[in-house]
Protein backbone atom coordinates (compact mmCIF):
# COMPACT_ATOMS: atom_id res chain seq x y z
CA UNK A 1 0.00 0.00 0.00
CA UNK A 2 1.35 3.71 -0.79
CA UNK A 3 1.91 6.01 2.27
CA UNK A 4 -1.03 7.91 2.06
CA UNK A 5 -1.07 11.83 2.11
CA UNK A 6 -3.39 12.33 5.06
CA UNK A 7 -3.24 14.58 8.92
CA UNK A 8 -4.58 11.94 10.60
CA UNK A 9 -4.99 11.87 14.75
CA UNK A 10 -5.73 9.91 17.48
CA UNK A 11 -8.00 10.43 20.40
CA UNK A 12 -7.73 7.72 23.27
CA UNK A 13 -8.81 7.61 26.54
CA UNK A 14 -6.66 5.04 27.76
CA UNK A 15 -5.60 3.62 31.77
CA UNK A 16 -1.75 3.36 32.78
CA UNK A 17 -2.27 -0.58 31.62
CA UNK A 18 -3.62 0.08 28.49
CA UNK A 19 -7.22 -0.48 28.76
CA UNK A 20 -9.33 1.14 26.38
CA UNK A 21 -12.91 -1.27 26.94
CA UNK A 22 -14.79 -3.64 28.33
CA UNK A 23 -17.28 -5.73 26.90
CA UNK A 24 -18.09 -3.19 24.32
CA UNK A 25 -18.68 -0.22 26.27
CA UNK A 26 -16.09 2.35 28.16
CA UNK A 27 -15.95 1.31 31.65
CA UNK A 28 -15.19 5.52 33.32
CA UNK A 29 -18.07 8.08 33.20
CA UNK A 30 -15.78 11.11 32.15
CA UNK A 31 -17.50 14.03 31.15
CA UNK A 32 -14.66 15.89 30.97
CA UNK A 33 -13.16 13.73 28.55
CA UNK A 34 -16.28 13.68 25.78
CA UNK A 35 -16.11 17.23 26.12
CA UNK A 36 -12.33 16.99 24.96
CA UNK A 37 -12.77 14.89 22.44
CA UNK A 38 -15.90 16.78 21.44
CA UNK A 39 -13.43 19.94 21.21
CA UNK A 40 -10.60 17.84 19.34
CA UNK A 41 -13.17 16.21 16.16
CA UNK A 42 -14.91 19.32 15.81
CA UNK A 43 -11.34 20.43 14.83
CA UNK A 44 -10.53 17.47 12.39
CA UNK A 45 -14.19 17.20 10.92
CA UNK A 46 -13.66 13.88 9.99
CA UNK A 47 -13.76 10.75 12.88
CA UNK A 48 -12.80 7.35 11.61
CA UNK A 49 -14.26 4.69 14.58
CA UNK A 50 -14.60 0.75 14.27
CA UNK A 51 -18.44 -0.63 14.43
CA UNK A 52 -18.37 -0.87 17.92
CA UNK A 53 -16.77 2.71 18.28
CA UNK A 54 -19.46 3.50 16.11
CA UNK A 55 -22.50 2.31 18.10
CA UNK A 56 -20.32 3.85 21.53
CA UNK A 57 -19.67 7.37 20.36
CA UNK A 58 -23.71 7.57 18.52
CA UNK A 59 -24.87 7.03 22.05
CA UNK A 60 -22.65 9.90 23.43
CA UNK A 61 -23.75 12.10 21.21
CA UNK A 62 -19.93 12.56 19.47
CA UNK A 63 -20.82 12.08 16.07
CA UNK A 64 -22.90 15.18 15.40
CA UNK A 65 -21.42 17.77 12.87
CA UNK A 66 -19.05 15.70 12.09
CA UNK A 67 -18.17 13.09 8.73
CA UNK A 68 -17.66 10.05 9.84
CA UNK A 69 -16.29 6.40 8.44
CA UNK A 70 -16.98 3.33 10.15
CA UNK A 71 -14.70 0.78 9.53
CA UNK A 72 -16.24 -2.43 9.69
CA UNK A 73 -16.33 -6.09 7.72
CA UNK A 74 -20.36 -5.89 8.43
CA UNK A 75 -22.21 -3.74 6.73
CA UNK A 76 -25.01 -2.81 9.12
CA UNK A 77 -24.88 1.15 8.97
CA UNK A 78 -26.80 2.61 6.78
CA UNK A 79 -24.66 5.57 4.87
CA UNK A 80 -25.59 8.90 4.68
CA UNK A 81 -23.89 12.12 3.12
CA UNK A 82 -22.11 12.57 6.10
CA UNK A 83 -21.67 8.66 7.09
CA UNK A 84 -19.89 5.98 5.14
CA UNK A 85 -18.73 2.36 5.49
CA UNK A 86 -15.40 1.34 4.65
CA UNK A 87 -14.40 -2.54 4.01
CA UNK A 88 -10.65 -2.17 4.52
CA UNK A 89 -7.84 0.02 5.79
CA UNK A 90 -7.32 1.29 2.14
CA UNK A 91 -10.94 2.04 1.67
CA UNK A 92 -10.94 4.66 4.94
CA UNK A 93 -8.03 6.21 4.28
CA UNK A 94 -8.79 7.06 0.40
CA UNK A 95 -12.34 7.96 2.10
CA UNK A 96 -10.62 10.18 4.44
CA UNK A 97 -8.57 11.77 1.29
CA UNK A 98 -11.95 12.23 -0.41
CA UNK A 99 -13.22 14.30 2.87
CA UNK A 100 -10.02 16.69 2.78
CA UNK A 101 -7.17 14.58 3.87
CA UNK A 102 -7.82 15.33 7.26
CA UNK A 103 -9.56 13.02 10.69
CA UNK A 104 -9.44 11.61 14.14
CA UNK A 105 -9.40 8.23 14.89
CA UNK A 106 -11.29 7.21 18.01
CA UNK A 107 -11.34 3.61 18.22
CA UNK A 108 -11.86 0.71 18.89
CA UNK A 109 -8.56 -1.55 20.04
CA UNK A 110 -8.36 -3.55 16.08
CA UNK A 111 -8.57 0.01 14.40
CA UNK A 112 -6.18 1.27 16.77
CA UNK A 113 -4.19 -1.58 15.32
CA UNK A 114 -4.28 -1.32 12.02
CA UNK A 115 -4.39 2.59 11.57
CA UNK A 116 -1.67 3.49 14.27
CA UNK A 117 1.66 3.58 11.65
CA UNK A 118 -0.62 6.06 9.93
CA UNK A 119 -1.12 8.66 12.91
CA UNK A 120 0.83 11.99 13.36
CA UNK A 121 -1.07 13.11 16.34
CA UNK A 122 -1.89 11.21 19.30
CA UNK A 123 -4.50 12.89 22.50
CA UNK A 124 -4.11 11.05 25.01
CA UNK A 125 -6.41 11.20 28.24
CA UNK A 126 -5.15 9.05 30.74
CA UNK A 127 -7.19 7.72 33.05
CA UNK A 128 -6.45 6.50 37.20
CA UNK A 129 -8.20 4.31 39.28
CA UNK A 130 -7.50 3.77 42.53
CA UNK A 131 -4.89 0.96 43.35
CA UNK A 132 -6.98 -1.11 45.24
CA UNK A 133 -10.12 -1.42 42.63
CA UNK A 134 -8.50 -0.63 39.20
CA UNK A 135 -10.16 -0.83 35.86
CA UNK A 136 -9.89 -4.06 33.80
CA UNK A 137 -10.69 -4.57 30.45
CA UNK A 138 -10.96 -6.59 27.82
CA UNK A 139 -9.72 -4.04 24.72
CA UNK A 140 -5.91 -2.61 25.03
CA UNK A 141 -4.88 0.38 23.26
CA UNK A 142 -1.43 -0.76 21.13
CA UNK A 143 1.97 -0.40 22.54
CA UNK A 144 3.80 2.54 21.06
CA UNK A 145 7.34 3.06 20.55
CA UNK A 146 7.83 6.41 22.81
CA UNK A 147 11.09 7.05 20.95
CA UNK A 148 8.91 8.07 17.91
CA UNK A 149 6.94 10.47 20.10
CA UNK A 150 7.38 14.12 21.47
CA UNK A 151 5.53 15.90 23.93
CA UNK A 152 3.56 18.94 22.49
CA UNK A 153 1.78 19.67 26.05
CA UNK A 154 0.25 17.85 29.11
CA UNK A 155 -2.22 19.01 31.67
CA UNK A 156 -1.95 18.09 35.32
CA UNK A 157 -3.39 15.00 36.84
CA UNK A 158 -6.91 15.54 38.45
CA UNK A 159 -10.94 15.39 38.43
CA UNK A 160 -12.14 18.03 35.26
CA UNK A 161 -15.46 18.28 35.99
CA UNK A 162 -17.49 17.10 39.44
CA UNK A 163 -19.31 14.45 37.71
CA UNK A 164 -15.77 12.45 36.34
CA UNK A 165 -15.47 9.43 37.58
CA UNK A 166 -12.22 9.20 38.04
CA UNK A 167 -9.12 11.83 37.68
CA UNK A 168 -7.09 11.82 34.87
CA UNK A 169 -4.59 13.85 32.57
CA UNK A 170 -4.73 14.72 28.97
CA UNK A 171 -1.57 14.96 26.82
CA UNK A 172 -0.58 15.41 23.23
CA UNK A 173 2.03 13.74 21.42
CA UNK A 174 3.35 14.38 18.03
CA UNK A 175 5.58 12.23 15.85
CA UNK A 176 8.65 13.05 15.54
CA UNK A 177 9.98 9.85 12.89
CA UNK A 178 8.90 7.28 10.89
């Protein structure tokens, strides 16, 4: 495949282990964190989620005013102007050419995967549970090799809005070689 021309990010919310799921569903209630990533798509325009992503997001209202491609083998979204359904990697990345050459990945762990060696821009919010009761999952965000990262900013560690679950900190990283 050619190395596409594209600005394409990556919003995570993410615990020091790697956990990015469980059983489908995000297992923090982080309103502070939505409203982040809210902030950071409205930016790119485009989001690029997996089917389950998909369904996740839809429910938290992220996907408003926004193109979006759904990666998925199943074809059980209907498409719209502002929604389409891409088979493979290569399909969502030409798709994301065709929208402007510029989006935000948001998930899940197997799109993660596949479209990681494509990202320039990672947001990271980093989320901490207690020691004694922390947060297991069942989807892990991919290793990265930090040597290919800088830091561009990161905020302190703490509890953004009253109703967060748990605190966390929010960090940007930008690559820095292929």
């Amino acid at each position: 495949m050619r190395k596409p021309d594209i600005d394409l990010s990556a919003a995570v919310t993410v615990t020091p282990s790697r956990v990015i799921g469980m059983n489908g569903k995000r297992p923090w209630r982080l309103p502070s964190e939505i409203s982040r990533i809210k902030g950071i798509t409205l930016r790119s325009g485009v989001i690029v989620v997996g089917r389950t992503a998909y369904e996740i997001f839809r429910e938290e209202g992220l996907l408003r005013e926004r193109k979006v491609i759904v990666l998925t083998r199943k074809n059980h979204v209907e498409q719209t102007d502002s929604l389409r359904v891409a088979a493979s990697v290569e399909d969502a990345i030409l798709m994301i050419e065709q929208f402007g050459g510029r989006a935000c990945m948001l998930g899940g762990a197997q799109l993660f995967s596949q479209l990681l060696p494509f990202v320039r821009t990672l947001h990271i919010t980093t989320v901490y549970a207690p020691a004694d009761s922390p947060i297991h999952g069942d989807a892990h965000f991919p290793k990265t090799h930090a040597h290919l990262w800088a830091r561009r900013d990161v905020s302190a560690k703490r509890k953004w809005y009253p109703d967060d679950e748990y605190p966390t900190t929010f960090e940007t990283l930008e690559l820095v070689a292929n």
